[in-house]
Protein backbone atom coordinates (compact mmCIF):
# COMPACT_ATOMS: atom_id res chain seq x y z
CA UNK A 1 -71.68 -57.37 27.41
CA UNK A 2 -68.68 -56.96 24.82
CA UNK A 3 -65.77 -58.43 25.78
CA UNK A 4 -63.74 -57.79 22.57
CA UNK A 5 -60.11 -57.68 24.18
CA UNK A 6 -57.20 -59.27 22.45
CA UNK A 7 -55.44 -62.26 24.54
CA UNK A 8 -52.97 -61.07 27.17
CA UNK A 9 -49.83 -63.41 25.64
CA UNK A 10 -47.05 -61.83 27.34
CA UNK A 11 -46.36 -61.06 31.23
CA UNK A 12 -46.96 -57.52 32.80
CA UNK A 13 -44.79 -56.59 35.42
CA UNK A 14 -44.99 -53.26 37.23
CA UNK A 15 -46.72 -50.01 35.86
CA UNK A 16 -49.08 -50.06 38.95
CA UNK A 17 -48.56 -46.75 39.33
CA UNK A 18 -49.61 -46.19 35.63
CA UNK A 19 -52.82 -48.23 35.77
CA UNK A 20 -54.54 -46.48 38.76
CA UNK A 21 -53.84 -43.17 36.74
CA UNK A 22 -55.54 -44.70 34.17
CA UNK A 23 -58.26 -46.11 36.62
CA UNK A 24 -59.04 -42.66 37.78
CA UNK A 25 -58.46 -41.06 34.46
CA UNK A 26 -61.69 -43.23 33.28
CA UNK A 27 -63.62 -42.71 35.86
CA UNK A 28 -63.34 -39.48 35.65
CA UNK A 29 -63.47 -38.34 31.13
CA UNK A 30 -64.87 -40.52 28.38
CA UNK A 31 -61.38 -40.37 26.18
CA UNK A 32 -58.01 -41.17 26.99
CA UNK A 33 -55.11 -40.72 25.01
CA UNK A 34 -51.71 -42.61 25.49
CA UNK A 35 -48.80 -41.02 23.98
CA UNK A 36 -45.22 -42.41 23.59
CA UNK A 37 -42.58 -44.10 21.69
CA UNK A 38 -43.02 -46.96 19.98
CA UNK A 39 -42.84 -50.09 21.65
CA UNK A 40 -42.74 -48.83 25.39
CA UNK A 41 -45.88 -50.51 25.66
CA UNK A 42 -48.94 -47.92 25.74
CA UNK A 43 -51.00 -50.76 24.12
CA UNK A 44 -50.08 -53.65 26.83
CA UNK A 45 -50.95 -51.10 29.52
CA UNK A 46 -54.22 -49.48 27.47
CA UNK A 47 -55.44 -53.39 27.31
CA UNK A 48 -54.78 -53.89 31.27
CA UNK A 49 -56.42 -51.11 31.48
CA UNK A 50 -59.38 -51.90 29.34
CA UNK A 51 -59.43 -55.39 31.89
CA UNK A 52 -59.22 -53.61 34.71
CA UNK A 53 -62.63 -51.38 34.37
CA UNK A 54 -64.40 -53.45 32.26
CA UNK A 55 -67.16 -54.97 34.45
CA UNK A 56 -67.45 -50.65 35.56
CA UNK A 57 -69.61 -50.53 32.27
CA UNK A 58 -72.99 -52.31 31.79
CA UNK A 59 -71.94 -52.61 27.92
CA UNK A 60 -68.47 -53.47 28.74
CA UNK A 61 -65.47 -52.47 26.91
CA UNK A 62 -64.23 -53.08 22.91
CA UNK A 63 -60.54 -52.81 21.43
CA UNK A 64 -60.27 -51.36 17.82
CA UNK A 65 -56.90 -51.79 16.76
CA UNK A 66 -56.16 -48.42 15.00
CA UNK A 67 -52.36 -49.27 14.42
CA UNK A 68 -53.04 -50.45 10.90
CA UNK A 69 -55.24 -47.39 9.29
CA UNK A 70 -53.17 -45.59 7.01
CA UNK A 71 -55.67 -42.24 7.57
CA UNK A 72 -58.66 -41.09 9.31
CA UNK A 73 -61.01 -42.72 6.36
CA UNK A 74 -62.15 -45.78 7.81
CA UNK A 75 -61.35 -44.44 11.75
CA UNK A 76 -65.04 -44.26 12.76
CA UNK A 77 -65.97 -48.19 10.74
CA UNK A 78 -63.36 -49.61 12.64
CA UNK A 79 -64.31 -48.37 15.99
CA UNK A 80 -68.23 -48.98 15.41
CA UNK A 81 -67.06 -52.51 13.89
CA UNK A 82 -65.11 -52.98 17.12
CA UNK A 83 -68.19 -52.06 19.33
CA UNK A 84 -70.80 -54.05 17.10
CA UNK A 85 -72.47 -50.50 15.70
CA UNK A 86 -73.67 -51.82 12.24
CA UNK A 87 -74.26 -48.91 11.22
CA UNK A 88 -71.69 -46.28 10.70
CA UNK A 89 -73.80 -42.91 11.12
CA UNK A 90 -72.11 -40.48 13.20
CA UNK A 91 -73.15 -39.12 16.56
CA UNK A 92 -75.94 -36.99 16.41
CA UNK A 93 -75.32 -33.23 17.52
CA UNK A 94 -75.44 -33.79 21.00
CA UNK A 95 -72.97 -36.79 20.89
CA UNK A 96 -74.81 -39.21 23.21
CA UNK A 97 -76.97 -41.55 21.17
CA UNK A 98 -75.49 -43.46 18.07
CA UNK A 99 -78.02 -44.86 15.66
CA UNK A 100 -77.69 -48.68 14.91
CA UNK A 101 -79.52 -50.67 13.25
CA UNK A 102 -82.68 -51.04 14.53
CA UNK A 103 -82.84 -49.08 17.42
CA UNK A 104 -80.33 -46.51 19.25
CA UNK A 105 -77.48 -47.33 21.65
CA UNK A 106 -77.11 -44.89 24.73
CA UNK A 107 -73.39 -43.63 25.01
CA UNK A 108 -73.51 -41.49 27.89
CA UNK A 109 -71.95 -43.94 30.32
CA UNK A 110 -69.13 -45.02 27.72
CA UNK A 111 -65.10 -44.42 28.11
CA UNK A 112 -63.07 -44.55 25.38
CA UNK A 113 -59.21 -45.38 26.10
């Protein structure tokens, strides 16, 4: 099971309401978007998320720190990197299996926040 979360260093107080949003959002779509200023905390609250639902997912759940990509060219390494894809071939056209090295990974149960 991935467990690939960065450390929770800081406190988190409040934003209940926000996380079982997010709780039913992801039970619900495979993508989530959180959209905001910087530093009101859509990353603290997208990782206590990510916590939260984890054990929902027999593969569990990956971070890929996107903050740091200065353009869309290395978008899909770092998120196959982050979920321990080797290999960086796209989706195939019906977007549920993703080849990998040796086999195929099944994506139909995944989430992405």
């Amino acid at each position: 099971m991935l467990g690939h979360l960065p450390e929770d260093t800081t406190g988190f107080v409040g934003r209940d309401d926000e996380l079982t949003l997010l709780d039913r959002a992801l039970a619900r779509h495979r993508l989530i978007t959180l959209v905001g200023c910087g530093g009101v905390g859509k990353s603290r609250l997208a990782l206590r998320a990510a916590r939260r639902v984890r054990e929902a997912f027999r593969d569990g759940v990956a971070w890929a720190e996107l903050a740091p990509l200065q353009g869309a060219r290395l978008l899909v390494a770092t998120v196959s990197d982050a979920c321990d894809l080797s290999d960086h071939t796209p989706p195939d056209a019906g977007g549920r299996t993703v080849r990998v090295a040796g086999g195929q990974a099944d994506t139909a149960g995944a989430r992405l926040l």
